[in-house]
C-alpha atoms as a PDB file:
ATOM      1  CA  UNK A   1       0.000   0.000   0.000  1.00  0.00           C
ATOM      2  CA  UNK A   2       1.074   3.577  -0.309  1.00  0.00           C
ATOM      3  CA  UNK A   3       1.330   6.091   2.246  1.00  0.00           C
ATOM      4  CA  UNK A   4      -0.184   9.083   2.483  1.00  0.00           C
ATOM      5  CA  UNK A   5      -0.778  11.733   5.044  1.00  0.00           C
ATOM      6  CA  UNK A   6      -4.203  10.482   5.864  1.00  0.00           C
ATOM      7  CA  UNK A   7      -3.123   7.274   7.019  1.00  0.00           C
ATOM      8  CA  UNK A   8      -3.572   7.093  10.414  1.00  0.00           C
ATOM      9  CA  UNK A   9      -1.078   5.339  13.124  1.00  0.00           C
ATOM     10  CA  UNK A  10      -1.032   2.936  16.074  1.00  0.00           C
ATOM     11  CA  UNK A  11       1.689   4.630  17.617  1.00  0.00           C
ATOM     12  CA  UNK A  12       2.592   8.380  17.801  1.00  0.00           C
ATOM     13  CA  UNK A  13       5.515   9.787  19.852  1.00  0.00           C
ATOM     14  CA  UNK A  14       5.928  13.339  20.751  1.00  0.00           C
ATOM     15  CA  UNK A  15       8.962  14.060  22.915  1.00  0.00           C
ATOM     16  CA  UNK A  16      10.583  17.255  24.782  1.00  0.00           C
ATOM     17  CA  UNK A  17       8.498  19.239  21.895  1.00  0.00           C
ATOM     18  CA  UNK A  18       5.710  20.748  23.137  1.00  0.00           C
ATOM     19  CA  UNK A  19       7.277  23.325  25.269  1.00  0.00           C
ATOM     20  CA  UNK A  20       9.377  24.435  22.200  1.00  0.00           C
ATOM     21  CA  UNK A  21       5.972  25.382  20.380  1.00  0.00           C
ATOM     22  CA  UNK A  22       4.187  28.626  20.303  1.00  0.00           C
ATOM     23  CA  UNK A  23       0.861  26.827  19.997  1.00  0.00           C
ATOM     24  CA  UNK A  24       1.264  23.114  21.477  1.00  0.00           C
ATOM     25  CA  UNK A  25      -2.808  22.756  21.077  1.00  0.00           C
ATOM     26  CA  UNK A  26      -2.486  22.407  17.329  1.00  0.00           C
ATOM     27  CA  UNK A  27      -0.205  19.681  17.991  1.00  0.00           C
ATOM     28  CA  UNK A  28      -2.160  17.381  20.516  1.00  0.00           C
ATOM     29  CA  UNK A  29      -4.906  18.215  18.275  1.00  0.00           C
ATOM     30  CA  UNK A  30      -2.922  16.770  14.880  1.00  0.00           C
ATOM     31  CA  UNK A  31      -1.722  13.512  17.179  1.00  0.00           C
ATOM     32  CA  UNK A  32      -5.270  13.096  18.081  1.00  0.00           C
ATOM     33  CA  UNK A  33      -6.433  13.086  14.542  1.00  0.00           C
ATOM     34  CA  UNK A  34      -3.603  11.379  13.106  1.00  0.00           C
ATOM     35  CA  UNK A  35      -4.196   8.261  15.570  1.00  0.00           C
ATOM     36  CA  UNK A  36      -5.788   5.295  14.795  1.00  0.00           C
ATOM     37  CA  UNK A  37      -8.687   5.008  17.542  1.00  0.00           C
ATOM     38  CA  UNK A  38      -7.271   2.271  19.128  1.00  0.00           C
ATOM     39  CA  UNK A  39      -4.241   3.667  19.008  1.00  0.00           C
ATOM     40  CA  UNK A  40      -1.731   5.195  21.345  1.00  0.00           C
ATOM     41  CA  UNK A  41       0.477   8.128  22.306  1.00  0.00           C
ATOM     42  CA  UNK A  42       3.660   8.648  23.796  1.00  0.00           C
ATOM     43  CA  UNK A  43       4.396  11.807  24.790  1.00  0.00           C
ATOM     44  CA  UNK A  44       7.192  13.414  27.081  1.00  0.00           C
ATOM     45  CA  UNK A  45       7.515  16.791  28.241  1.00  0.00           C
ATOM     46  CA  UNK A  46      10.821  18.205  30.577  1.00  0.00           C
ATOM     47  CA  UNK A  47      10.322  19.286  34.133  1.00  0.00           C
ATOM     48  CA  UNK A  48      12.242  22.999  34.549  1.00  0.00           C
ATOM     49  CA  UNK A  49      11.043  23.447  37.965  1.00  0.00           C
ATOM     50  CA  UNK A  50      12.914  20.866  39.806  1.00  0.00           C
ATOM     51  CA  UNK A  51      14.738  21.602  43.098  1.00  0.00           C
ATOM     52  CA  UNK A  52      17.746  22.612  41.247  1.00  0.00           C
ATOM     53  CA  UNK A  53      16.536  24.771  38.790  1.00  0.00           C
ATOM     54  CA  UNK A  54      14.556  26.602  41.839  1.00  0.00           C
ATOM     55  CA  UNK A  55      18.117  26.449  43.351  1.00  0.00           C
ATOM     56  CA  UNK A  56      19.752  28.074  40.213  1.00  0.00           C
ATOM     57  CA  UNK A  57      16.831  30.639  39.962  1.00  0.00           C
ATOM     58  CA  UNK A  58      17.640  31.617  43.760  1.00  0.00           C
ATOM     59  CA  UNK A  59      21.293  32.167  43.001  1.00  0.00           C
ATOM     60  CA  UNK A  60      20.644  34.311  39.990  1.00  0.00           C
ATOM     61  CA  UNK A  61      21.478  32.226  37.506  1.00  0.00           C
ATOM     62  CA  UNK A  62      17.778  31.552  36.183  1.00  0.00           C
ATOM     63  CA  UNK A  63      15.865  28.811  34.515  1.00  0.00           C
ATOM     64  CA  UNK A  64      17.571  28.455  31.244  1.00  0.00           C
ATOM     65  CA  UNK A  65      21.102  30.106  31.087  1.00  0.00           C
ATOM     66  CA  UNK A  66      20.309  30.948  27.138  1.00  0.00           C
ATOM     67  CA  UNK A  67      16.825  32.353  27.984  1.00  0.00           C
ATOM     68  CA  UNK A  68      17.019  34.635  25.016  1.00  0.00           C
ATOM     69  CA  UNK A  69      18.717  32.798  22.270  1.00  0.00           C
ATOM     70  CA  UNK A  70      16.663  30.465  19.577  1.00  0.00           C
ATOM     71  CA  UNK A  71      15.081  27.052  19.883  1.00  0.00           C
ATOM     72  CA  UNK A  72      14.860  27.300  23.855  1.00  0.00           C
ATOM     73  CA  UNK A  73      11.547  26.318  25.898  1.00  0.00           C
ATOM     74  CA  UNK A  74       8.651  28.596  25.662  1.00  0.00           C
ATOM     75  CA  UNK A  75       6.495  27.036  27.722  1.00  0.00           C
ATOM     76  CA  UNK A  76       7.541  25.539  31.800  1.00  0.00           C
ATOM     77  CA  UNK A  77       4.876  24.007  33.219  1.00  0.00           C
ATOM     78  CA  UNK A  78       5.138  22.035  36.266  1.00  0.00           C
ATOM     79  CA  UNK A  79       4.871  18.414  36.377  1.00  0.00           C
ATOM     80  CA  UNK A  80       1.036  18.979  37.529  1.00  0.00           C
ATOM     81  CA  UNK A  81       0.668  21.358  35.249  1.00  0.00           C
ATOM     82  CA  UNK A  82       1.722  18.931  32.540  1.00  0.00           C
ATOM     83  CA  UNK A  83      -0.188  15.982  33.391  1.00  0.00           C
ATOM     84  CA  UNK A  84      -3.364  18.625  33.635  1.00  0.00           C
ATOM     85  CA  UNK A  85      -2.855  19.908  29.542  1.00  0.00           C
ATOM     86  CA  UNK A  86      -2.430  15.999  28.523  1.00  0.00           C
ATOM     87  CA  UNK A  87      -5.136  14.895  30.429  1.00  0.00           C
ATOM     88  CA  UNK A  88      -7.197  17.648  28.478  1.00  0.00           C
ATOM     89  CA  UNK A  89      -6.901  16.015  25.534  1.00  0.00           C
ATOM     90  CA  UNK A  90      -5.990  12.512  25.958  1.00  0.00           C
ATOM     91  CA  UNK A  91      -6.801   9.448  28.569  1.00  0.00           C
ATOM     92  CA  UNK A  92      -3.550   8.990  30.050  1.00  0.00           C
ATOM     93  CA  UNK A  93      -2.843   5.047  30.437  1.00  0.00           C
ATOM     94  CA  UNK A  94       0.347   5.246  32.523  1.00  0.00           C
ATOM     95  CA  UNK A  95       2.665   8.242  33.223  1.00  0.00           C
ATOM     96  CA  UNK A  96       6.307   7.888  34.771  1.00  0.00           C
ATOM     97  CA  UNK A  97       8.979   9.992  35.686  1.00  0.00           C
ATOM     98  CA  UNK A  98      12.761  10.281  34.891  1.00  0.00           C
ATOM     99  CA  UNK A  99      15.425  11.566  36.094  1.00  0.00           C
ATOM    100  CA  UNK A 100      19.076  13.566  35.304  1.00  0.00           C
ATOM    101  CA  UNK A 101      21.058  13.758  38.697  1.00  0.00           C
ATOM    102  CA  UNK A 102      23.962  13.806  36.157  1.00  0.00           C
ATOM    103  CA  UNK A 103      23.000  17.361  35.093  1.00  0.00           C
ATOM    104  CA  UNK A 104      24.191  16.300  31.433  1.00  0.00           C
ATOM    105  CA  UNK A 105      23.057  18.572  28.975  1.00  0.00           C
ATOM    106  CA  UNK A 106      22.754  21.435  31.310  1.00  0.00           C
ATOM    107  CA  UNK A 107      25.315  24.601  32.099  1.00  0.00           C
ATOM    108  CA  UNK A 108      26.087  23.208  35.467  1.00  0.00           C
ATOM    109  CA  UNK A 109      27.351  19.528  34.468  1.00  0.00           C
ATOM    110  CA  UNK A 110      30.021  20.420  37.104  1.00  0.00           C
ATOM    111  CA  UNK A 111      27.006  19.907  40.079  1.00  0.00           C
ATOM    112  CA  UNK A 112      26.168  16.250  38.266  1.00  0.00           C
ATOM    113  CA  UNK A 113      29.609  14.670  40.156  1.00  0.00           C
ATOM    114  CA  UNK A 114      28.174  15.257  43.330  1.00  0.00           C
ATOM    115  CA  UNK A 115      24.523  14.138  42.812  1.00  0.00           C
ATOM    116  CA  UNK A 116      25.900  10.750  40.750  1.00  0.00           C
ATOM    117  CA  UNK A 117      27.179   9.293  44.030  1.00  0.00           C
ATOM    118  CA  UNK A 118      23.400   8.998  45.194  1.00  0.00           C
ATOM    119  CA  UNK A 119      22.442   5.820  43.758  1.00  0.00           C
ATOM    120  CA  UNK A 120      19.661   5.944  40.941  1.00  0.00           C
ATOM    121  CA  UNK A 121      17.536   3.979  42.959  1.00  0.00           C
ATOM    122  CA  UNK A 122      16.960   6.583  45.644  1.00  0.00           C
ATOM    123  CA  UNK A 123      16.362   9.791  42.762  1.00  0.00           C
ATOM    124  CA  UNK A 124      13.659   7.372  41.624  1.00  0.00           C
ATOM    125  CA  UNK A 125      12.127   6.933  44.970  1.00  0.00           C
ATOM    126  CA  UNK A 126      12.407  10.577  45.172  1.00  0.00           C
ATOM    127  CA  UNK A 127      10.767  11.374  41.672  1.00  0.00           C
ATOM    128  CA  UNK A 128       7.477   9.181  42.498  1.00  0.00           C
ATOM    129  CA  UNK A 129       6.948  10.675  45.756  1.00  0.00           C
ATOM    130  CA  UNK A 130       7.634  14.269  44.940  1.00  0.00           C
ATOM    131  CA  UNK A 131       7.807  14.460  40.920  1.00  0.00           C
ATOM    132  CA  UNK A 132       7.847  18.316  40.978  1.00  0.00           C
ATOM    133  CA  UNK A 133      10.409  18.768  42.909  1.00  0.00           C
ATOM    134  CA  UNK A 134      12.802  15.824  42.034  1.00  0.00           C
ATOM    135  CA  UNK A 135      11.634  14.161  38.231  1.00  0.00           C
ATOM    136  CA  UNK A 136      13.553  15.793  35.716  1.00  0.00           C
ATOM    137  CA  UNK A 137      10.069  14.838  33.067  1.00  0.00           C
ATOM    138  CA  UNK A 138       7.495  12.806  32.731  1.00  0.00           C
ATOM    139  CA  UNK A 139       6.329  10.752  30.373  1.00  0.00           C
ATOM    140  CA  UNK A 140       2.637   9.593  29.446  1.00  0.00           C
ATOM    141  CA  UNK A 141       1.183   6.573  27.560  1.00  0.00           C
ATOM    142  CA  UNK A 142      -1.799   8.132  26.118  1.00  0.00           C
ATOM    143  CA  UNK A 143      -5.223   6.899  24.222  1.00  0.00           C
ATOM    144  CA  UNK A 144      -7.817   9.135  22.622  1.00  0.00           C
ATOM    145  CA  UNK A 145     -10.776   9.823  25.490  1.00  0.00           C
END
């Protein structure tokens, strides 16, 4: 068979986009109409209000440390506040959290030596109980309502 746009899918993945969009309501919309209606959604969206980022914000140094050059987040909600705008527009199946105590990827990868020698195990422990504080995202298996 050939593709086309119309086709719809089984599986859709969206991840760390959504807060990069001006309008990230178009998208859910599109994934909703692209999926097949038994299909299914995985979608991920980043956690910027973590401990350490409150942390960084406290010593000045602010959410993003590029806040005004190109392609950077436009959007930080909280980990509630993400599960809320899925839940809008999706049934969410399961949802889990991960975690960075490395601080790869991020201007402070210098902090990430100290917070390695916790084990995995207990950042885990930490990002179920208290995602907003300690789950660097979240991601949600999703199904049309």
């Amino acid at each position: 068979d050939d593709f086309s746009i119309t086709d719809n899918f089984y599986i859709i993945v969206c991840t760390e986009v959504l807060v990069h969009l001006i309008n990230p309501i178009k998208m859910v919309e599109n994934i909703k109409k692209l999926m097949k209606n038994d299909g299914v959604a995985l979608i991920s969206l980043p956690n910027v209000n973590t401990i350490y980022h409150r942390i960084m914000v406290l010593l000045g140094k602010g959410i993003d440390m590029s806040a005004f050059e190109l392609y950077k987040h436009l959007h930080l909600p909280t980990a509630k506040q993400s599960e809320k705008f899925i839940g809008n527009y999706f049934k969410i199946i399961k949802k889990d959290y991960y975690i960075n105590p490395s601080a790869q990827g991020s201007s402070n990868e210098w902090l990430g030596t100290l917070l390695t020698k916790v084990p995995d195990s207990i950042w885990e422990k930490l990002a179920k109980m208290l995602p907003g504080l300690f789950a660097r995202g979240i991601i949600f298996l999703c199904c049309k309502l």
